[in-house]
Protein backbone atom coordinates (compact mmCIF):
# COMPACT_ATOMS: atom_id res chain seq x y z
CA UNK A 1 19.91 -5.97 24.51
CA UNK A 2 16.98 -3.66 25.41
CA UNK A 3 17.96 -0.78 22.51
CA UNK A 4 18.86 -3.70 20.04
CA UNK A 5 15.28 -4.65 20.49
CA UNK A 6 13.85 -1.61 20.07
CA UNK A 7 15.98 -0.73 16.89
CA UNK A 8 14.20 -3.91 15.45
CA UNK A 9 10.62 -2.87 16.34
CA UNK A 10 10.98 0.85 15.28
CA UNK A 11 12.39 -0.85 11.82
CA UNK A 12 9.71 -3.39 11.43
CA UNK A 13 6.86 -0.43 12.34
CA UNK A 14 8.97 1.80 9.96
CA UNK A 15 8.72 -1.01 7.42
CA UNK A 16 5.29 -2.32 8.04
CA UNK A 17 4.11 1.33 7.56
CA UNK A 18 5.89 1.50 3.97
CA UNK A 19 4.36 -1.63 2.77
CA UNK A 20 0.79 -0.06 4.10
CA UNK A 21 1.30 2.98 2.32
CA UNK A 22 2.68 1.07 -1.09
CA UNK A 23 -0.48 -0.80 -0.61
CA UNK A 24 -2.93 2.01 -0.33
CA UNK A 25 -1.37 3.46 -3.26
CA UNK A 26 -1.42 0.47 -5.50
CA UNK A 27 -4.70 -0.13 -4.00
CA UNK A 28 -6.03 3.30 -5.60
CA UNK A 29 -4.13 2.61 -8.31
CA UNK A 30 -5.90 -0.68 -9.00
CA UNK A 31 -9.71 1.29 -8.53
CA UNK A 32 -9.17 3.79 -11.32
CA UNK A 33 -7.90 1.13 -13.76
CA UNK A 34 -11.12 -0.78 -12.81
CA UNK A 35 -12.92 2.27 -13.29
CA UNK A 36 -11.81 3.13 -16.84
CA UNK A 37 -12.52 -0.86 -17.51
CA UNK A 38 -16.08 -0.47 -16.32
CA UNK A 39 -16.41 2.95 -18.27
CA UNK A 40 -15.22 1.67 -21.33
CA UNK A 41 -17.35 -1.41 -20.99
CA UNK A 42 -20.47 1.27 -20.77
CA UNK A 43 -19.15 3.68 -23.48
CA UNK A 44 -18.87 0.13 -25.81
């Protein structure tokens, strides 16, 4: 029972830290689109 558990929780932490990092990077991702937006919007 007790490694069962802790096979879960080291998957969901494992997991939990992929989705943070796919977040971060989309998250970046999303800022430099805005940022060519907002340049283009000054350049026009």
């Amino acid at each position: 029972m007790f490694p069962e558990t802790f096979h879960l929780r080291s998957f969901i932490s494992a997991l939990s830290a992929f989705v943070n990092l796919a977040a971060n990077r989309c998250y970046k991702i999303r800022m430099s689109f805005c940022y060519v937006i907002i340049q283009l919007l000054v350049y026009f």
